[in-house]
Protein backbone atom coordinates (compact mmCIF):
# COMPACT_ATOMS: atom_id res chain seq x y z
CA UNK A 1 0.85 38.29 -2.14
CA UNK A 2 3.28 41.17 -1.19
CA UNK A 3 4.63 40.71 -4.96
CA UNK A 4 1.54 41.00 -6.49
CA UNK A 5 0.14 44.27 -4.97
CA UNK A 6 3.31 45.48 -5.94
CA UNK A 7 2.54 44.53 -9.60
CA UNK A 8 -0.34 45.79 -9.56
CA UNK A 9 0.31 49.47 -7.97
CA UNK A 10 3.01 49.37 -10.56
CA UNK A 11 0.58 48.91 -12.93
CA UNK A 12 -1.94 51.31 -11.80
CA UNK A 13 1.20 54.06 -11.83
CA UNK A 14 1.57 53.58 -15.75
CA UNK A 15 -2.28 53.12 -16.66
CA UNK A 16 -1.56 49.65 -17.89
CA UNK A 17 -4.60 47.89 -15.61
CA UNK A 18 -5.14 43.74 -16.71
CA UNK A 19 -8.15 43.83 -18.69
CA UNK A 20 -10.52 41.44 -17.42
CA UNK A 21 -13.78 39.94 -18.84
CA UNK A 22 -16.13 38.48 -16.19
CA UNK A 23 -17.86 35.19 -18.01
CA UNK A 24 -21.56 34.73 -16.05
CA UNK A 25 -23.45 37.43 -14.20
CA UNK A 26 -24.94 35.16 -11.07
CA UNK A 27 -23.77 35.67 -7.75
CA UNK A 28 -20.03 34.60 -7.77
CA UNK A 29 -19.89 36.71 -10.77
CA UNK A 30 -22.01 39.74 -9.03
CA UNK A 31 -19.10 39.76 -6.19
CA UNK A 32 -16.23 39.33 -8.38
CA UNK A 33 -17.24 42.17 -9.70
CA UNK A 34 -17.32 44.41 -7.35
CA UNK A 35 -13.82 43.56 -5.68
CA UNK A 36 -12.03 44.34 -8.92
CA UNK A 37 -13.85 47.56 -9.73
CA UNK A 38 -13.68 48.78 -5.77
CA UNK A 39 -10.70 46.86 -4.35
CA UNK A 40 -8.29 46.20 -7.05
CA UNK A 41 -6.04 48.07 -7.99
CA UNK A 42 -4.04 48.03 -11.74
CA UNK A 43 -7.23 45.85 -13.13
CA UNK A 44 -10.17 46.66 -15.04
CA UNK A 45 -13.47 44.98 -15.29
CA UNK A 46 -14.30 45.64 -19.32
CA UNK A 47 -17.42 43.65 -20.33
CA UNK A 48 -19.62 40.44 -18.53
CA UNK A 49 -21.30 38.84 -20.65
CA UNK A 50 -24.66 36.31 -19.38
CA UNK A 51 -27.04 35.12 -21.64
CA UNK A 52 -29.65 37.27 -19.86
CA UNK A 53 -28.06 40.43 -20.62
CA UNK A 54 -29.87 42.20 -18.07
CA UNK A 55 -28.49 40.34 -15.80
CA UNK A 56 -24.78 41.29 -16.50
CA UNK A 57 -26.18 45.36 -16.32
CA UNK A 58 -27.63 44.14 -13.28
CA UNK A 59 -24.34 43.39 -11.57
CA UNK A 60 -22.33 46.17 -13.52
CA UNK A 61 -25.00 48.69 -11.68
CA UNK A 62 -24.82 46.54 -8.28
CA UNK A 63 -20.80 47.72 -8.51
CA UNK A 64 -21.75 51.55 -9.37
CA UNK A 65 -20.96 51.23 -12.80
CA UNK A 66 -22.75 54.41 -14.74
CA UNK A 67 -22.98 54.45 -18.47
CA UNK A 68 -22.83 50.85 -19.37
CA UNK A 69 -23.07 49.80 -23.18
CA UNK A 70 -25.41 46.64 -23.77
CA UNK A 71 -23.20 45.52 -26.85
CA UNK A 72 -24.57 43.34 -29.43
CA UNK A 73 -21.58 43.14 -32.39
CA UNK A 74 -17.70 42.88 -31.68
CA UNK A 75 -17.11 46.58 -32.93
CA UNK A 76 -19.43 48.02 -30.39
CA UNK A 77 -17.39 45.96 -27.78
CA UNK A 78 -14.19 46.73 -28.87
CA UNK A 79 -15.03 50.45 -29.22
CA UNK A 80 -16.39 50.79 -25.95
CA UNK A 81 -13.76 48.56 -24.10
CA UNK A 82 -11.02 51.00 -25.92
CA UNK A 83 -12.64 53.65 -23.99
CA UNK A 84 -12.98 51.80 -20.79
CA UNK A 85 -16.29 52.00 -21.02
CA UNK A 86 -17.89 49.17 -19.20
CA UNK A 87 -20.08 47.04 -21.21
CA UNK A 88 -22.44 44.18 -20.90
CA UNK A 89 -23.39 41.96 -23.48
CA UNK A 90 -25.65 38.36 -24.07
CA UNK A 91 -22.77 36.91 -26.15
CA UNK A 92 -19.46 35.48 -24.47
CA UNK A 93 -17.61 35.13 -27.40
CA UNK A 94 -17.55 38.40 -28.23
CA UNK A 95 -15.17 38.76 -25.09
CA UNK A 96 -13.10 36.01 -25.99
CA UNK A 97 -12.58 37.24 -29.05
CA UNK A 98 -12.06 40.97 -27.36
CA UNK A 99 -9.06 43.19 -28.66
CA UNK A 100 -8.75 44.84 -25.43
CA UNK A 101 -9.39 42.29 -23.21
CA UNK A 102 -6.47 40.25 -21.23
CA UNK A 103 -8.41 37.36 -19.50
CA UNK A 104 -11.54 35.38 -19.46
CA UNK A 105 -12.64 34.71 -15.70
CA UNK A 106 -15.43 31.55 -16.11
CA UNK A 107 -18.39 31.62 -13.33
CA UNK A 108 -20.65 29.91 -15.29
CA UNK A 109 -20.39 26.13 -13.95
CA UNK A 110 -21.29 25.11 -17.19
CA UNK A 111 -19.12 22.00 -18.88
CA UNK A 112 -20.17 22.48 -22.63
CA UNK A 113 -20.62 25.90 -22.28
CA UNK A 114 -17.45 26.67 -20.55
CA UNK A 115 -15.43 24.25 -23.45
CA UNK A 116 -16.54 26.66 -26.07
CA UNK A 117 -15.68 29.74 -24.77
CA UNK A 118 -12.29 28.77 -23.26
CA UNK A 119 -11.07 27.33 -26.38
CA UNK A 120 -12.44 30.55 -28.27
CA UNK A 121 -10.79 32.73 -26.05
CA UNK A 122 -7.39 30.44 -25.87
CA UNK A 123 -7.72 30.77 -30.10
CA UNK A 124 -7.74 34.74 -29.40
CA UNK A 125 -4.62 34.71 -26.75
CA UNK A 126 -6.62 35.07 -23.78
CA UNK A 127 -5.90 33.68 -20.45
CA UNK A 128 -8.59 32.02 -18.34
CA UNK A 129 -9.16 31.82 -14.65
CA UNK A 130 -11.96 29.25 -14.07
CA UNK A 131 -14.33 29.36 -11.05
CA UNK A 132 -16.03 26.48 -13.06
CA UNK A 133 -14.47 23.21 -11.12
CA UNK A 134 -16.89 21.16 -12.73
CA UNK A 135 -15.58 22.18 -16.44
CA UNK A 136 -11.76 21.48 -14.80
CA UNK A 137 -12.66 18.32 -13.38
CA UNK A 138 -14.41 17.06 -16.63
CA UNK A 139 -12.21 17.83 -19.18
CA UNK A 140 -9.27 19.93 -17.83
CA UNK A 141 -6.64 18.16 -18.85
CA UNK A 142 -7.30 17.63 -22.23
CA UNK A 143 -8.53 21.94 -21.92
CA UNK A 144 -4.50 22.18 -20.88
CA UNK A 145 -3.19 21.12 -23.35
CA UNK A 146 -5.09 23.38 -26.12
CA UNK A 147 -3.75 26.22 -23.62
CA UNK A 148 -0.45 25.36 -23.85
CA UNK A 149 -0.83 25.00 -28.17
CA UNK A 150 -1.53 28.48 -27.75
CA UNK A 151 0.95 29.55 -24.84
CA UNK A 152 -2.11 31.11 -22.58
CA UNK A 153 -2.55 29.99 -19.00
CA UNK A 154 -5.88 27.81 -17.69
CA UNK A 155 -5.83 27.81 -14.18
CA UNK A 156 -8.30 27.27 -11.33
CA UNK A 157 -8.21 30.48 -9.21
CA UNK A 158 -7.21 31.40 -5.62
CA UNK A 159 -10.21 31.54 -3.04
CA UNK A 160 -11.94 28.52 -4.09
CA UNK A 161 -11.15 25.33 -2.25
CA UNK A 162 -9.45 23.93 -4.99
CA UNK A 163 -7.35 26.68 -4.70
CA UNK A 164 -6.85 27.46 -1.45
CA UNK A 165 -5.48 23.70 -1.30
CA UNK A 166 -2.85 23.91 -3.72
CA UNK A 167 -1.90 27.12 -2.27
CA UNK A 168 -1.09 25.16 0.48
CA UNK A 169 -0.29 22.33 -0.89
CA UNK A 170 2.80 24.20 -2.67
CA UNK A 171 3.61 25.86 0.81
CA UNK A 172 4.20 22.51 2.45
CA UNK A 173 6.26 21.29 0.42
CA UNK A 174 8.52 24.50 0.26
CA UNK A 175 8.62 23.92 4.24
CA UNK A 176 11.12 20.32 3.29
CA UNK A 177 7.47 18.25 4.19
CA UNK A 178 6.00 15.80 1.94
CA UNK A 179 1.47 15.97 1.80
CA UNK A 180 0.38 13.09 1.64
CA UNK A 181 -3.33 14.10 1.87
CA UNK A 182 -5.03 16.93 0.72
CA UNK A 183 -8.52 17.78 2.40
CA UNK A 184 -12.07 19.44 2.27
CA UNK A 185 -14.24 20.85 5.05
CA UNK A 186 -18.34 20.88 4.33
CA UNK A 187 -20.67 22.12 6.55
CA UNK A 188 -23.52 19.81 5.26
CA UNK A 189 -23.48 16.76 3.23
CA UNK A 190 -26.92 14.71 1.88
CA UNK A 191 -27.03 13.04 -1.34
CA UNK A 192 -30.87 13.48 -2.01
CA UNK A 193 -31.24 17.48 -1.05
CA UNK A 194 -32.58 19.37 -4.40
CA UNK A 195 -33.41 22.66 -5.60
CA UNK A 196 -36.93 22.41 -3.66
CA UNK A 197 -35.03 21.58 -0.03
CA UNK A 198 -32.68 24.36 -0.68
CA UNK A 199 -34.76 26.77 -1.93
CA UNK A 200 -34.95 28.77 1.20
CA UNK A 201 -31.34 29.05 1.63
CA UNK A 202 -30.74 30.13 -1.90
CA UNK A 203 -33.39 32.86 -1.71
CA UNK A 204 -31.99 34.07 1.33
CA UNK A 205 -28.52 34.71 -0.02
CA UNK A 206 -29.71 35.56 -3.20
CA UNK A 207 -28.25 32.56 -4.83
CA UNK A 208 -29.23 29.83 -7.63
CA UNK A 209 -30.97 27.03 -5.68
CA UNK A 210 -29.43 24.64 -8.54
CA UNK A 211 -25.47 25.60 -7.38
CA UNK A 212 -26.67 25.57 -3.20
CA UNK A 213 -28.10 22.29 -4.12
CA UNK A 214 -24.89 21.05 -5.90
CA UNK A 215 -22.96 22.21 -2.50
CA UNK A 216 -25.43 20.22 -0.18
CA UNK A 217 -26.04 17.10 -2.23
CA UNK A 218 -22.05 16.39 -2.13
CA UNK A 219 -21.55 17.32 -6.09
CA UNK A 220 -19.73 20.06 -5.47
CA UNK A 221 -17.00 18.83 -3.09
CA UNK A 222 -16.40 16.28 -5.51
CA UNK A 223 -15.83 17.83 -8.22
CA UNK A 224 -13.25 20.23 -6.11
CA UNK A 225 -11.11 17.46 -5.34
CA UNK A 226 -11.14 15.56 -7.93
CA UNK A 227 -9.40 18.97 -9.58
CA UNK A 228 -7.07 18.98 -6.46
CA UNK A 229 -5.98 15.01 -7.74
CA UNK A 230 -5.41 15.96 -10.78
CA UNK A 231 -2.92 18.46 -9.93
CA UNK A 232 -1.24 16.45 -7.64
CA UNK A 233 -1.40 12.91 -8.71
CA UNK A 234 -3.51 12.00 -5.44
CA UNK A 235 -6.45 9.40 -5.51
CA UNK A 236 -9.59 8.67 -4.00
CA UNK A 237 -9.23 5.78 -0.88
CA UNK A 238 -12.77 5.02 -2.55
CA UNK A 239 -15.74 6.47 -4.59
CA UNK A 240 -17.03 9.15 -2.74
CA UNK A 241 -14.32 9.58 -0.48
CA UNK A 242 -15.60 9.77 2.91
CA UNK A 243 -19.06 10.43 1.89
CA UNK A 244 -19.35 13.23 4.62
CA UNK A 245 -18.48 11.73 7.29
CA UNK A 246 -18.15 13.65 10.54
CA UNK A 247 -14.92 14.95 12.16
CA UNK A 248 -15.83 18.00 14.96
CA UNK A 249 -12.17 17.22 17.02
CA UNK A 250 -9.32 18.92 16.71
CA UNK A 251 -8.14 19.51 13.18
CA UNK A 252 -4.55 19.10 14.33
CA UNK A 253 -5.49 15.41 15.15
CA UNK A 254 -7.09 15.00 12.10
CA UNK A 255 -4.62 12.41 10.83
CA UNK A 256 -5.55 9.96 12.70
CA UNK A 257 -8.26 9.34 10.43
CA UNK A 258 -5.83 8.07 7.72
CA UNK A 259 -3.45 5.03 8.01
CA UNK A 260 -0.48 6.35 6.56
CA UNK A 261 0.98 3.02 4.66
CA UNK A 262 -2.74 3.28 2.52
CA UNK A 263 -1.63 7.15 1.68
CA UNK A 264 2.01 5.81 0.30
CA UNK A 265 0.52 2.86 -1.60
CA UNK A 266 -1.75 5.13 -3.28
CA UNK A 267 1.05 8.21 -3.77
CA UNK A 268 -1.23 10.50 -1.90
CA UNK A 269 -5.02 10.71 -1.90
CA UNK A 270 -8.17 13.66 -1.80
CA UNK A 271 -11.00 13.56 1.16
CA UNK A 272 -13.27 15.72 2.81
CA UNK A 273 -14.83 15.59 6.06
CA UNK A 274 -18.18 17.54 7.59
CA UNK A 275 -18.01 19.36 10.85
CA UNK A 276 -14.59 20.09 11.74
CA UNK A 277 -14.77 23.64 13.62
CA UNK A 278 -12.24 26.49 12.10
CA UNK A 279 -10.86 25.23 9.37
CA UNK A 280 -11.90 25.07 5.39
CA UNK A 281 -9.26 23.05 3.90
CA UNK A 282 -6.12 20.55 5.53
CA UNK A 283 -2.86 18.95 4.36
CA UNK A 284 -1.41 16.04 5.85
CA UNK A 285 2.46 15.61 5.62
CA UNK A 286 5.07 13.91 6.74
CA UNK A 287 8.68 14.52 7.19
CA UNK A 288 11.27 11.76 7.44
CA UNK A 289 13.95 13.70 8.86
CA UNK A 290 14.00 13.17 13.03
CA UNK A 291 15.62 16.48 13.68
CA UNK A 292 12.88 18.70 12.06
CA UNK A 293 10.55 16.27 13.33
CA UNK A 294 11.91 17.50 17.09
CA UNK A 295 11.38 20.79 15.84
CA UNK A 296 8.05 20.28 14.48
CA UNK A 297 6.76 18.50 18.34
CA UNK A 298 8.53 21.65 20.02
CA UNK A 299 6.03 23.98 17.42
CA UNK A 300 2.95 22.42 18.79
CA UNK A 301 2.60 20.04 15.40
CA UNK A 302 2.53 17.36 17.53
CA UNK A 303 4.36 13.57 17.07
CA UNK A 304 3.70 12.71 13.56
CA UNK A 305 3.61 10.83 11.25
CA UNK A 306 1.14 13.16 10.17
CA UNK A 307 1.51 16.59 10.91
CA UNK A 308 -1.69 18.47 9.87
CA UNK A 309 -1.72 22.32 8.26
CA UNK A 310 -4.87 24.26 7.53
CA UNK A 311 -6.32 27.60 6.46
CA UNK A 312 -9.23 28.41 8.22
CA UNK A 313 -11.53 30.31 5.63
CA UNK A 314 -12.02 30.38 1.78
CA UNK A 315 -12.74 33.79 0.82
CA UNK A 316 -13.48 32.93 -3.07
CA UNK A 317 -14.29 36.04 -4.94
CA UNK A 318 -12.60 38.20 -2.82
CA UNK A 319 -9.13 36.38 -3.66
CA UNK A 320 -10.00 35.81 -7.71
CA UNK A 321 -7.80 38.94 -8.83
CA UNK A 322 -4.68 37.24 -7.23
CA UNK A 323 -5.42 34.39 -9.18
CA UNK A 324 -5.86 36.79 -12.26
CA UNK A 325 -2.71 38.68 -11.70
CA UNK A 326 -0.69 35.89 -11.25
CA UNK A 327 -1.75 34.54 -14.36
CA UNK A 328 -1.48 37.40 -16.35
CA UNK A 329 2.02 39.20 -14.52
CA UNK A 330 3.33 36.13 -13.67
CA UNK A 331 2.68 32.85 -15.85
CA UNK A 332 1.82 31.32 -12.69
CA UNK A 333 -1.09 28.57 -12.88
CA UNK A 334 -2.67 27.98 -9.20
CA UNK A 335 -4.45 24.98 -10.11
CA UNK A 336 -3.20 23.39 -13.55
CA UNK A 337 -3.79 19.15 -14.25
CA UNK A 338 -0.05 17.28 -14.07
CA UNK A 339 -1.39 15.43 -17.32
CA UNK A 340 -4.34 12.92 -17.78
CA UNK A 341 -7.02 12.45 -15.43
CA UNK A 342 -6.26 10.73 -12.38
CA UNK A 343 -9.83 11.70 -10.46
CA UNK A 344 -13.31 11.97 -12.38
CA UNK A 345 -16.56 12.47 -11.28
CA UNK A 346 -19.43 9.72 -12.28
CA UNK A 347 -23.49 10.16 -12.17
CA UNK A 348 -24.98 8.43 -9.26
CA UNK A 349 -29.17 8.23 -9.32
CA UNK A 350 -30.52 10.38 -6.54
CA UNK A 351 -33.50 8.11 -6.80
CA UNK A 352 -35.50 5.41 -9.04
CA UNK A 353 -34.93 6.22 -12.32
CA UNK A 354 -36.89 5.39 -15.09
CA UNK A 355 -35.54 4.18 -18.27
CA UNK A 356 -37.28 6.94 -21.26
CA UNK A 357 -36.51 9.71 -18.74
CA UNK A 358 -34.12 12.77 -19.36
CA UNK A 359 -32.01 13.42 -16.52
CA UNK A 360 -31.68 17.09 -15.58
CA UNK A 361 -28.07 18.70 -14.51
CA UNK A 362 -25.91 18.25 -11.75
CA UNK A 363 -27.48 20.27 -8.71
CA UNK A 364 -31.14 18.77 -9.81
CA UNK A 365 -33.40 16.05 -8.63
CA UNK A 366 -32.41 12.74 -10.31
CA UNK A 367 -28.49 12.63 -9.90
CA UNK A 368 -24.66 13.59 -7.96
CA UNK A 369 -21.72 13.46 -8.20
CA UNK A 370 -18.91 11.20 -6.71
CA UNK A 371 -15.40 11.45 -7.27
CA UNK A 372 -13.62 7.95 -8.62
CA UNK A 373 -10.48 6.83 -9.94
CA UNK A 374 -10.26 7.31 -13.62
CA UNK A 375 -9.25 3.67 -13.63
CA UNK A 376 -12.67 2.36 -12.23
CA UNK A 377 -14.22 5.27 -13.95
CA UNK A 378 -12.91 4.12 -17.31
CA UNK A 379 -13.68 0.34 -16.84
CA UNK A 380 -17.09 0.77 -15.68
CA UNK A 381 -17.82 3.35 -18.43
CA UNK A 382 -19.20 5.77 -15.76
CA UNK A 383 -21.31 8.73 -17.06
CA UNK A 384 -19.44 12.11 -16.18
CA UNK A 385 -22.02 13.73 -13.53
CA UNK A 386 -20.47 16.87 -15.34
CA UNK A 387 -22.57 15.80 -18.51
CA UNK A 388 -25.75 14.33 -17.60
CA UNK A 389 -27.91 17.05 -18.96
CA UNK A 390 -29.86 15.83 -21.66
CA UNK A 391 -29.19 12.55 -21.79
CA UNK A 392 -32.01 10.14 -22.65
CA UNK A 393 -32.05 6.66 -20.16
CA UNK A 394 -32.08 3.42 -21.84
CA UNK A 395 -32.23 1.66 -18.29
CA UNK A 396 -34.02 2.09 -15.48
CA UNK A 397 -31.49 2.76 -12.56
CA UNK A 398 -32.04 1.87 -8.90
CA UNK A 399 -31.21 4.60 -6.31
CA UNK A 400 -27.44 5.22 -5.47
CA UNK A 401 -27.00 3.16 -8.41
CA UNK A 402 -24.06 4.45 -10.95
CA UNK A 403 -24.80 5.28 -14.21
CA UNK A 404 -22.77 4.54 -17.49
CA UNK A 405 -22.72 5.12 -20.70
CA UNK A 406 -24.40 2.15 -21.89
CA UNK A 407 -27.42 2.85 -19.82
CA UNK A 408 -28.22 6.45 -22.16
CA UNK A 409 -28.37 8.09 -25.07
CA UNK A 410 -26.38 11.05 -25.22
CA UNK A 411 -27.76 14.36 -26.80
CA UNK A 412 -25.61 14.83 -30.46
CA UNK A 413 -23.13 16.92 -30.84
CA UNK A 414 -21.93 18.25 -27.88
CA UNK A 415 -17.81 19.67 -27.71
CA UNK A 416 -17.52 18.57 -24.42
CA UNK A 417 -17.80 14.64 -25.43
CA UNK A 418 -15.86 14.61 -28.36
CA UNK A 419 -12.77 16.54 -25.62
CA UNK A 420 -13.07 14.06 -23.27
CA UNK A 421 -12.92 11.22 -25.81
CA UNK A 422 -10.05 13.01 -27.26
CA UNK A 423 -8.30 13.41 -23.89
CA UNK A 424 -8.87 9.46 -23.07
CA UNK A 425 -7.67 8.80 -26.10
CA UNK A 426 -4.29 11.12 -25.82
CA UNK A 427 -3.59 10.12 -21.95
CA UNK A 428 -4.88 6.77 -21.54
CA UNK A 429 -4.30 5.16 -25.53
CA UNK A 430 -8.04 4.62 -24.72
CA UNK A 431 -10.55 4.33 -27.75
CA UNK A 432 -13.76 3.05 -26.93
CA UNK A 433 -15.40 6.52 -26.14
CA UNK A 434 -14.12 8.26 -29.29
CA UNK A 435 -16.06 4.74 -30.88
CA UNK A 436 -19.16 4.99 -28.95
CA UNK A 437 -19.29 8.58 -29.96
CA UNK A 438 -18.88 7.38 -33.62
CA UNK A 439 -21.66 4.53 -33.19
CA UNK A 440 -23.94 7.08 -31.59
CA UNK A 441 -23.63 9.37 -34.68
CA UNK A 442 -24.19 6.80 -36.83
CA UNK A 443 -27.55 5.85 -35.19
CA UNK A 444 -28.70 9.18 -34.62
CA UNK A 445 -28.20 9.67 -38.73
CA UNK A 446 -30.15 6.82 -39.40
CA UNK A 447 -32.90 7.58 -36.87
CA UNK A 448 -33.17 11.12 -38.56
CA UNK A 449 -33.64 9.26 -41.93
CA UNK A 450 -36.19 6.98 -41.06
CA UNK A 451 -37.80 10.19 -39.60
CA UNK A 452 -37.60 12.03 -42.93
CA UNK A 453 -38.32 8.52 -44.92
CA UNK A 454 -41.82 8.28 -42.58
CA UNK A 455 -42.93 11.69 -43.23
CA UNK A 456 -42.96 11.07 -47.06
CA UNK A 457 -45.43 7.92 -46.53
């Protein structure tokens, strides 16, 4: 921390301020906003861009921005981002591809979206900060390693729980302990909430009722840790994790939760619990060595094996620009995968599903999300919950009920399917969704030419 305000003073001195483009105008997007323009020093905001425009002048006005340019083409961008001038715009590429733009910050939430504008902006030699864990947890790895063709950073950011856990994570270890666990704190976890039971929170705060319903239904959570396994190699004890259960004791006894010798055999694992007073995130380490282990009893860390650190609060947007200016000063990833997939997150039914019916996205009324390991993910061919939208059901599904790929028809031609086939395929020597792909095309040809071949009698 004390190295990056430095940074960025220094760069506020010599009028060299990271340019950043804000990706999604909602309310993660609204705040972010605002902290850069009024809180953060030696950065810029230069354009959001939101598919609404008016909604991206909406939150460049919430953050006293005055003469705002609603740009349309990349000159009138570039022009009025050369000037500082802050601009909004209906068209995210036209950031990625910005000449005077630094970094992409995604708030979107959006999987297929999301692919196509980081791998635009990664073509252009932009970093990108995601506050998009379900894009990450889909198909960050294979996202990585277009990042690194291109020698730009993709990184989750600071202030999210994903995070704020591998900030941790990393200061455990540098304290000679080993984590063993890394963990979640919800305040409220029930699979079958929607956008109609959480409508009066999300009005309240001003928020999407889609994303509050994604946080209460358990989606959410799920897709945060399975990013948090896949940068450290951790699993899941079992789908779902702990499904919410409830731990209200003392967070410095939460270890005794976990048996220890199931943490090893695994090589670490991802949770979450509901309840637990004070504390937002936890890490559960051990250390082998008996005198620091003296030491650690004396501190008030109790007896081990488990000795249990915690950060009481996630601030999110307010602790973005770290995660920017590391990125940008520092080549320093927060949250980045170790390789392939070791976590996913599969479709469970929220109720009876029909088979003809369309589910909706995650956050809706017919699915969640539950976090697996991408070995029973693969072998069941579990739908992503990250890419549910829009596919067609073959199969009726019962409630709680996972659903796989053979039980829909998915909508043609989306990027985000053809990068997570590709990133099976490079990690796991795995095939078989790269071929259903192919067999899906094939019928979806031939269905358009009987289509045609009707029409003309």
């Amino acid at each position: 921390m004390w190295i990056l305000d430095t940074a960025l003073k220094a760069r506020e001195e010599h009028n060299q301020p990271i340019r950043v483009g804000i990706v999604g105008a909602g309310f993660m997007g609204q705040g972010l906003a605002n902290q850069i323009i009024h809180s953060t020093p030696g950065m810029r905001v230069i354009a959001i861009s939101n598919r609404q425009v008016e909604r991206a002048v909406g939150v460049l006005n919430y953050a006293g921005c005055e003469d705002i340019v609603v740009a349309e083409t990349q000159r009138q961008l570039d022009d009025a981002a050369s000037r500082l001038q802050p601009v909004a715009t209906g068209d995210a590429m036209l950031l990625a591809r910005g000449a005077h733009i630094d970094v992409l910050v995604d708030v979107t939430g959006s999987v297929e979206f999301g692919a196509h504008v980081a791998l635009e902006a990664f073509k252009y030699g932009k970093d990108v900060v995601l506050m998009n864990a379900e894009l990450d947890a889909t198909i960050g790895p294979i996202l990585q390693t277009y990042a690194d063709q291109h020698g730009v950073i993709l990184t989750g950011c600071e202030g999210d729980e994903p995070g704020v856990q591998m900030n941790l994570y990393r200061w455990v270890k540098g304290l000679g302990l080993t984590p063993r666990l890394m963990g979640n704190v919800k305040g409220l976890q029930d699979p079958y909430r929607n956008p109609t039971t959480q409508k009066g929170f999300a009005d309240r705060w001003g928020q999407n009722p889609a994303m509050v319903t994604s946080f209460a239904d358990g989606s959410k959570v799920n897709f945060e840790q399975s990013v948090v396994a896949n940068a450290t190699g951790f699993k899941v004890r079992s789908r779902g994790m702990s499904r919410g259960a409830m731990y209200t004791g003392d967070i410095l006894k939460i270890g005794e939760l976990y048996d220890i010798e199931e943490l090893l055999r695994l090589g670490g694992a991802i949770d979450y619990v509901v309840g637990t007073p004070l504390s937002k995130v936890y890490c559960l380490a051990e250390h082998r060595d008996p005198k620091q282990q003296h030491y650690l009893n004396l501190y008030k860390m109790g007896t081990g094996p488990l000795y249990s650190f915690f950060v009481p609060y996630h601030l999110v947007h307010f602790e973005v620009p770290n995660a920017i200016a590391r990125a940008v000063l520092f080549r320093d990833p927060i949250v980045k995968p170790l390789g392939g997939p070791v976590v996913e997150v599969c479709a469970v039914a929220k109720r009876d599903l029909r088979a003809g019916e369309v589910l909706d996205d995650y956050g809706m009324y017919m699915t969640y999300g539950e976090a697996v390991n991408v070995e029973e993910m693969s072998t069941g061919r579990y739908l992503p919950e990250g890419l549910v939208e829009g596919c067609r059901l073959l199969n009726g599904i019962t409630k709680d009920a996972v659903i796989t790929y053979d039980d829909v028809v998915l909508p043609t031609g989306r990027l985000a399917d053809r990068l997570r086939a590709e990133q099976y395929h490079k990690f796991r020597g795995e095939p078989w969704l790269k071929d259903l792909l192919t067999a899906s095309q094939v019928t979806e040809q031939a269905r358009q030419v009987a289509v045609r071949l009707a029409a003309f009698g």
